[in-house]
N, C-alpha and C. Protein backbone atom coordinates (compact mmCIF):
# COMPACT_ATOMS: atom_id res chain seq x y z
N UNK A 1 49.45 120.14 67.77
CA UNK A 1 50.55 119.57 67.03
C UNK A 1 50.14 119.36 65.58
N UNK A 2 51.03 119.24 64.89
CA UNK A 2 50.81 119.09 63.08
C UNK A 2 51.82 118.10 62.52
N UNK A 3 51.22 117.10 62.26
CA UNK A 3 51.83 115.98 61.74
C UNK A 3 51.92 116.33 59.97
N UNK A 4 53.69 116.42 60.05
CA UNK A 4 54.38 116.75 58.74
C UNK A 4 54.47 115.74 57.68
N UNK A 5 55.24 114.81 58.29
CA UNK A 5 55.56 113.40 57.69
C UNK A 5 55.26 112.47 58.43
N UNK A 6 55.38 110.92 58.37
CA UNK A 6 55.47 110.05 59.29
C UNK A 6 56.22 110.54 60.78
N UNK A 7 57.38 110.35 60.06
CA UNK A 7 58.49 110.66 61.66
C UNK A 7 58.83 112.14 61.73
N UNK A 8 58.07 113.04 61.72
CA UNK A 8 58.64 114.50 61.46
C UNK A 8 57.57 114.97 62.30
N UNK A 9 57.19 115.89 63.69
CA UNK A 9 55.93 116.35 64.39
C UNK A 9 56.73 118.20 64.79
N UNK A 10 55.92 118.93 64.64
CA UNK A 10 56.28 120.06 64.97
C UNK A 10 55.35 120.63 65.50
N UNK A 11 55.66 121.18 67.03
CA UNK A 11 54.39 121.67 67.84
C UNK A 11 54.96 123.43 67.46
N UNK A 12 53.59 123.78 67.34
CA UNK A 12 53.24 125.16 67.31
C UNK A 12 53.39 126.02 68.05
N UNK A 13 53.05 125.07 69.51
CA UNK A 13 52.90 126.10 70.39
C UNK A 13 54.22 126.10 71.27
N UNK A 14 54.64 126.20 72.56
CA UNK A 14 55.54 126.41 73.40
C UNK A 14 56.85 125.68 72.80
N UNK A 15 56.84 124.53 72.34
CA UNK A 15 58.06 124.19 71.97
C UNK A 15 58.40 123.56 70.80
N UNK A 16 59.62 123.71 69.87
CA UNK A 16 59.39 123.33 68.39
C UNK A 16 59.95 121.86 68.60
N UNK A 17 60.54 121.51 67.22
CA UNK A 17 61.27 120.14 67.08
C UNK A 17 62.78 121.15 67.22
N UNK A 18 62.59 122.13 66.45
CA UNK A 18 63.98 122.74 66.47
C UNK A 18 64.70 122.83 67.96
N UNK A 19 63.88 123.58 68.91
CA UNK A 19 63.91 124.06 69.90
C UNK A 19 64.50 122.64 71.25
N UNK A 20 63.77 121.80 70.50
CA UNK A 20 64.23 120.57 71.56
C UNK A 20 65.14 119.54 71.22
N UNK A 21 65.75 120.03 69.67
CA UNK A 21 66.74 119.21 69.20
C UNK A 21 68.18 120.47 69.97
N UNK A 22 68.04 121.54 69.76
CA UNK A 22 68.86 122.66 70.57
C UNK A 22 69.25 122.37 71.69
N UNK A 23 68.31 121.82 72.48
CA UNK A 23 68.35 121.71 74.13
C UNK A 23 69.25 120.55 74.37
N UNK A 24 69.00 119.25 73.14
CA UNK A 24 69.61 118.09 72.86
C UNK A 24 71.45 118.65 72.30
N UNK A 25 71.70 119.52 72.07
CA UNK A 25 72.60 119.77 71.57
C UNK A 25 73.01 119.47 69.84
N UNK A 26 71.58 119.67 69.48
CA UNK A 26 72.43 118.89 67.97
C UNK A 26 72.23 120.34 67.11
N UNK A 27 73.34 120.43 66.61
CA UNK A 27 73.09 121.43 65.55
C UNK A 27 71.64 121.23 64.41
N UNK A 28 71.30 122.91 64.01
CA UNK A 28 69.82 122.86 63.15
C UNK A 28 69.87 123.08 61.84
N UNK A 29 70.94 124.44 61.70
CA UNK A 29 71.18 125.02 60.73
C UNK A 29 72.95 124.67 60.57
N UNK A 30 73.92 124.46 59.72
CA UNK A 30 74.72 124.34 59.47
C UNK A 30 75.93 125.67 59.16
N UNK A 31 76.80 125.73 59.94
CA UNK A 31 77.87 126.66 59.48
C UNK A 31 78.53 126.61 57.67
N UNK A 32 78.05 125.13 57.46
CA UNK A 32 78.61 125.02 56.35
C UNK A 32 77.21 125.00 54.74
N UNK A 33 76.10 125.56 55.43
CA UNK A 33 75.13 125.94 54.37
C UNK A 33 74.32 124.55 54.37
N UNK A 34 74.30 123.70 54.97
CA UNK A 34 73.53 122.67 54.91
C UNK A 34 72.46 122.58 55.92
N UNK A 35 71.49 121.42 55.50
CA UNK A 35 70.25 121.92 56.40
C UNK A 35 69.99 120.27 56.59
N UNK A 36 69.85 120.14 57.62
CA UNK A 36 70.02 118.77 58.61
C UNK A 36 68.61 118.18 59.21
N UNK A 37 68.00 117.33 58.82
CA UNK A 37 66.60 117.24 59.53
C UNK A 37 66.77 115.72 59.86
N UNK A 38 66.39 115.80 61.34
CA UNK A 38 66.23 114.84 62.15
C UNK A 38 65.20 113.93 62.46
N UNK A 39 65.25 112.50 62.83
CA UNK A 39 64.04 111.62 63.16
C UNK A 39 64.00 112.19 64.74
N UNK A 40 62.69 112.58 64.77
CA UNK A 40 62.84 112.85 66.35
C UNK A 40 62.63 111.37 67.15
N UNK A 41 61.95 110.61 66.57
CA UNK A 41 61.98 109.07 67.49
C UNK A 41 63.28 108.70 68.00
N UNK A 42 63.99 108.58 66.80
CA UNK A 42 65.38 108.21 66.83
C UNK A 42 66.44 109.01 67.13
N UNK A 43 66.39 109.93 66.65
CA UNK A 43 67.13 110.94 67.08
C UNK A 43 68.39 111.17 65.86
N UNK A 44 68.13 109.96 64.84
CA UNK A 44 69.39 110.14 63.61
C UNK A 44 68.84 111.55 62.47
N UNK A 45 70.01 111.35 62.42
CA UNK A 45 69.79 112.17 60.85
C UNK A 45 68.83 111.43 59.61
N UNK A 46 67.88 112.18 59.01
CA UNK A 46 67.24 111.62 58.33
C UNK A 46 67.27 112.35 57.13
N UNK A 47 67.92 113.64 56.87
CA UNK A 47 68.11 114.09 55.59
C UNK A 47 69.15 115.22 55.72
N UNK A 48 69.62 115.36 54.59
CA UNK A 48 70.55 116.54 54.76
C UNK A 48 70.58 117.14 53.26
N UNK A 49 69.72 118.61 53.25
CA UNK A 49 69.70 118.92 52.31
C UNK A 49 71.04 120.22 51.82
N UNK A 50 71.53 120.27 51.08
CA UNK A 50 72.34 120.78 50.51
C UNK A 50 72.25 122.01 49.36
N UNK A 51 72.59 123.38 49.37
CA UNK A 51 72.79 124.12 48.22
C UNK A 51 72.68 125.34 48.38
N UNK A 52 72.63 126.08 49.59
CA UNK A 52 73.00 127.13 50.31
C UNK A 52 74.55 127.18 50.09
N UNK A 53 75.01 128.70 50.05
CA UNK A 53 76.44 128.43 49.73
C UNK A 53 76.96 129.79 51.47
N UNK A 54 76.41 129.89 52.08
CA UNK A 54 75.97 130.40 52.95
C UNK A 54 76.09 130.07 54.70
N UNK A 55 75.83 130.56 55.41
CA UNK A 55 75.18 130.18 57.48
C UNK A 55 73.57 130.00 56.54
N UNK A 56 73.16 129.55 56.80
CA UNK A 56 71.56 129.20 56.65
C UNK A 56 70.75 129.87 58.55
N UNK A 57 70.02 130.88 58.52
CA UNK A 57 69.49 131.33 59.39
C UNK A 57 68.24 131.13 59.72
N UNK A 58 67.39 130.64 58.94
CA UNK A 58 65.90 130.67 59.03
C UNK A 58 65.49 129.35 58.60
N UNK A 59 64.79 128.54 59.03
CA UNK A 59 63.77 127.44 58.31
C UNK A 59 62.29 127.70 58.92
N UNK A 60 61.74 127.63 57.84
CA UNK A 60 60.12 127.37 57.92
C UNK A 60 59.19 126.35 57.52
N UNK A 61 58.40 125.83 58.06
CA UNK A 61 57.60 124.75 57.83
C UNK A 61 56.34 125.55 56.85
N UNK A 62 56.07 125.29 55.59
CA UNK A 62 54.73 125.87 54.66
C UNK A 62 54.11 125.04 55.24
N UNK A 63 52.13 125.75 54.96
CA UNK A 63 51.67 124.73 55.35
C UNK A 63 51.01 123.26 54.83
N UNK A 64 51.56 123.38 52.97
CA UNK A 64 51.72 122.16 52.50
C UNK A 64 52.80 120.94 52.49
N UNK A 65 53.82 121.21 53.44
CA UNK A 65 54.65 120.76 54.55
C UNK A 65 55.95 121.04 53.73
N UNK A 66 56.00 121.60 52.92
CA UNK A 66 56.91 122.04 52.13
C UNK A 66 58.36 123.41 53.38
N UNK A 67 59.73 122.76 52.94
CA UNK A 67 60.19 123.82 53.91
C UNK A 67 60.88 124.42 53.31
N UNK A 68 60.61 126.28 53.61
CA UNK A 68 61.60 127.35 53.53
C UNK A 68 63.06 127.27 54.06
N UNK A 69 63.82 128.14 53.48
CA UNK A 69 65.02 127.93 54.03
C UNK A 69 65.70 130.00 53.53
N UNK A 70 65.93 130.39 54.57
CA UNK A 70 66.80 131.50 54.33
C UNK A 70 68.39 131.74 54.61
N UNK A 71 69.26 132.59 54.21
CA UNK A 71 70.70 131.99 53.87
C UNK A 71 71.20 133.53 53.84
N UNK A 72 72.31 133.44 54.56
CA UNK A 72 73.18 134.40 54.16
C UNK A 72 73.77 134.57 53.29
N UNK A 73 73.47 133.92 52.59
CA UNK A 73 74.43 134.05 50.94
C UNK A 73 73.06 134.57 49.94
N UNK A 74 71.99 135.16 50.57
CA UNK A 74 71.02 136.31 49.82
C UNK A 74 70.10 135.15 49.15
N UNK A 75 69.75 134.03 49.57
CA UNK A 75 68.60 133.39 49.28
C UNK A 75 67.64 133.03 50.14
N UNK A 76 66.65 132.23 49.02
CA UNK A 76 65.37 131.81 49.65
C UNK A 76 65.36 130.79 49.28
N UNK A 77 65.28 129.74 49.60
CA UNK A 77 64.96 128.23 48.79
C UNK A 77 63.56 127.52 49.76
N UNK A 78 63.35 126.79 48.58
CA UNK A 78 61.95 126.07 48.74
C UNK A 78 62.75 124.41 48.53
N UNK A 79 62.46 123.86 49.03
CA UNK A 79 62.70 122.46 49.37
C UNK A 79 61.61 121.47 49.46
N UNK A 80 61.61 120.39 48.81
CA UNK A 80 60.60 118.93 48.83
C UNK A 80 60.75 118.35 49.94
N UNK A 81 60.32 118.27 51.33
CA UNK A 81 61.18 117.29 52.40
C UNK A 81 61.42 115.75 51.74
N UNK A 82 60.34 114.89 51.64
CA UNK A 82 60.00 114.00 50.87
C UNK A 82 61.02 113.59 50.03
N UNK A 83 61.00 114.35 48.69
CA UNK A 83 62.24 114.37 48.01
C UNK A 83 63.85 114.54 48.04
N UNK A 84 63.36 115.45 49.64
CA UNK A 84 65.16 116.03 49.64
C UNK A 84 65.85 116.43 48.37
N UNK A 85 64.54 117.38 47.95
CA UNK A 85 65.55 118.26 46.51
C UNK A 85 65.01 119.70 46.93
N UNK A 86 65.91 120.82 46.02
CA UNK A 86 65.13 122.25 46.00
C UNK A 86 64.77 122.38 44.87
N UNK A 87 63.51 122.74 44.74
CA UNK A 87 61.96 123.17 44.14
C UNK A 87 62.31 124.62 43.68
N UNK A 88 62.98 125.58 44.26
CA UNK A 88 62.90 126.89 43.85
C UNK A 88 63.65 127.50 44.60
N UNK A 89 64.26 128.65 43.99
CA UNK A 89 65.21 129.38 44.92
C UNK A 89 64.69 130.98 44.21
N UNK A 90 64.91 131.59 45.14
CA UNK A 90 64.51 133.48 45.33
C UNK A 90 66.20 134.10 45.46
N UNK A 91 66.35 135.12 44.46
CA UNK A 91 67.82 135.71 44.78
C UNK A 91 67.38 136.95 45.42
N UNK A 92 68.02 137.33 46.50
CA UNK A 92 67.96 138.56 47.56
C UNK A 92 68.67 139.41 47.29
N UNK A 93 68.35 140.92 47.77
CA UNK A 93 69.56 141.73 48.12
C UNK A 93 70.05 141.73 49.24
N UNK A 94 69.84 141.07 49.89
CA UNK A 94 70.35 141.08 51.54
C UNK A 94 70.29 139.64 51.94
N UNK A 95 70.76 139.48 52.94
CA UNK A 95 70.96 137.95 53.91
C UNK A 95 69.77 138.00 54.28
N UNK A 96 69.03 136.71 54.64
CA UNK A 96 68.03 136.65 55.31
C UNK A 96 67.99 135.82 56.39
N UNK A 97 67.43 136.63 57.49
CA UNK A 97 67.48 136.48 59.24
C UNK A 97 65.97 135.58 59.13
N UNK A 98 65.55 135.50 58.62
CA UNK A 98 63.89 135.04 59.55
C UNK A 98 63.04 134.92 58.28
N UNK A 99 61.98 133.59 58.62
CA UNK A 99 61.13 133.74 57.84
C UNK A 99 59.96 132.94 58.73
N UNK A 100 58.72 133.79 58.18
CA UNK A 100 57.39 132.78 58.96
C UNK A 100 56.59 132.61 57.65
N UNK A 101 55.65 131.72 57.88
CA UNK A 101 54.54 131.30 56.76
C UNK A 101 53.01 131.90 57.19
N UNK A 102 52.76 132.20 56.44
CA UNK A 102 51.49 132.48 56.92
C UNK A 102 50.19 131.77 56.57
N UNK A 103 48.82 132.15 57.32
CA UNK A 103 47.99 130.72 57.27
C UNK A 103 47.60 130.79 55.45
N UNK A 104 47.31 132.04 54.95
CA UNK A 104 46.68 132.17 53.19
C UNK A 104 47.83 131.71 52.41
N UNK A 105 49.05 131.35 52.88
CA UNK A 105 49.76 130.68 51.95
C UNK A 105 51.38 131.40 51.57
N UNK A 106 51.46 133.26 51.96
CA UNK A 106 52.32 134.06 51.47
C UNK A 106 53.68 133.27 52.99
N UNK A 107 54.77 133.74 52.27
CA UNK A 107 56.00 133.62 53.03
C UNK A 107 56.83 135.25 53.63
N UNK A 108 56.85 135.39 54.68
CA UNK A 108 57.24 136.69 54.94
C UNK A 108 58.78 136.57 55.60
N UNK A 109 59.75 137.33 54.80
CA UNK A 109 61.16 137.23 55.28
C UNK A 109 61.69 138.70 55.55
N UNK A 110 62.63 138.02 56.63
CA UNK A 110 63.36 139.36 57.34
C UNK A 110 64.18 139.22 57.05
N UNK A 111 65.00 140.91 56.37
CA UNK A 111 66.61 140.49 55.45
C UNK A 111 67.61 141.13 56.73
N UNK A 112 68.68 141.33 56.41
CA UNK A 112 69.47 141.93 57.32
C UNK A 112 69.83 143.07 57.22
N UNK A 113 69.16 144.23 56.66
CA UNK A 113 68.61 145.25 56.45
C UNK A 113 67.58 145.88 57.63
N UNK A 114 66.95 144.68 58.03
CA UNK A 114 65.70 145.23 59.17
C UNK A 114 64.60 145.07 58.05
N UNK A 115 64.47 144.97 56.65
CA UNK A 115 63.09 145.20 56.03
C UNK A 115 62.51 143.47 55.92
N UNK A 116 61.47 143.76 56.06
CA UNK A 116 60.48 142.45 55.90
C UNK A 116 59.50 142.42 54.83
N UNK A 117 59.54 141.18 54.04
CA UNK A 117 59.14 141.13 52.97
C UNK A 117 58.27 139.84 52.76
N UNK A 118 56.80 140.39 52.11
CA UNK A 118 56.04 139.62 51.94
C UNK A 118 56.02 139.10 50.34
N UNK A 119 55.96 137.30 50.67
CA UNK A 119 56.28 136.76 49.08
C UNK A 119 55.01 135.19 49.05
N UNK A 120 54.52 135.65 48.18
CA UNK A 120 53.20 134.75 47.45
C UNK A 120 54.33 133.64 47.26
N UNK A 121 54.05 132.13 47.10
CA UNK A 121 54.42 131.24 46.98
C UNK A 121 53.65 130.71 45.75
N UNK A 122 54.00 130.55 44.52
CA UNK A 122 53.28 129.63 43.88
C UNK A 122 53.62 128.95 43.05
N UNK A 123 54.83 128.14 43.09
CA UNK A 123 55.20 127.01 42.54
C UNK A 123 55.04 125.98 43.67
């Protein structure tokens, strides 16, 4: 397990926070471009970040606990959890389906194209 924030835990292995807030029935990603992060103790809403204009398809945990976010409306955003602001945004040619982090630091996204794209992070 990898302790993010205080109230924020995301296991690596067999099952996420995402995965068991799903099972719970709570929406992850928003139809309406917003991105919703939960106290798992509690089970409330503890942030709701905003500025996807988009379905938001992908979130990723960096591993300076910083989170990705990919969007059908052809972005990439970087987000402060902490802050609940965005740090940086990437303009796409395509929607993006998927993104993972990797351990040296790069962000790799899958557009809706099928191509996957490797991106250095350094802001």
């Amino acid at each position: 397990m990898r302790r993010l924030l205080d109230s924020y835990v995301l296991t690596l292995d067999k099952a996420s926070v995402f995965e068991t807030l799903a099972e719970r029935g709570q929406q992850l990603c928003s139809h309406d471009g917003t991105i919703r992060l939960w106290d798992v103790k509690t089970g409330a809403e503890s942030a709701h970040l905003e500025g996807h204009s988009g379905l938001v398809h992908a979130l990723c945990v960096l591993p300076d606990g910083r989170l990705a976010s990919g969007s059908r409306d052809k972005t990439i955003r970087l987000w402060e959890i902490a802050a609940r602001r965005e740090i940086a945004r990437l303009e796409t040619d395509n929607g993006v389906g998927c993104l993972a982090a990797l351990l040296d630091g790069r962000l790799v996204a899958g557009d809706a194209n099928g191509c996957l794209h490797w991106l250095e992070i350094i802001a």
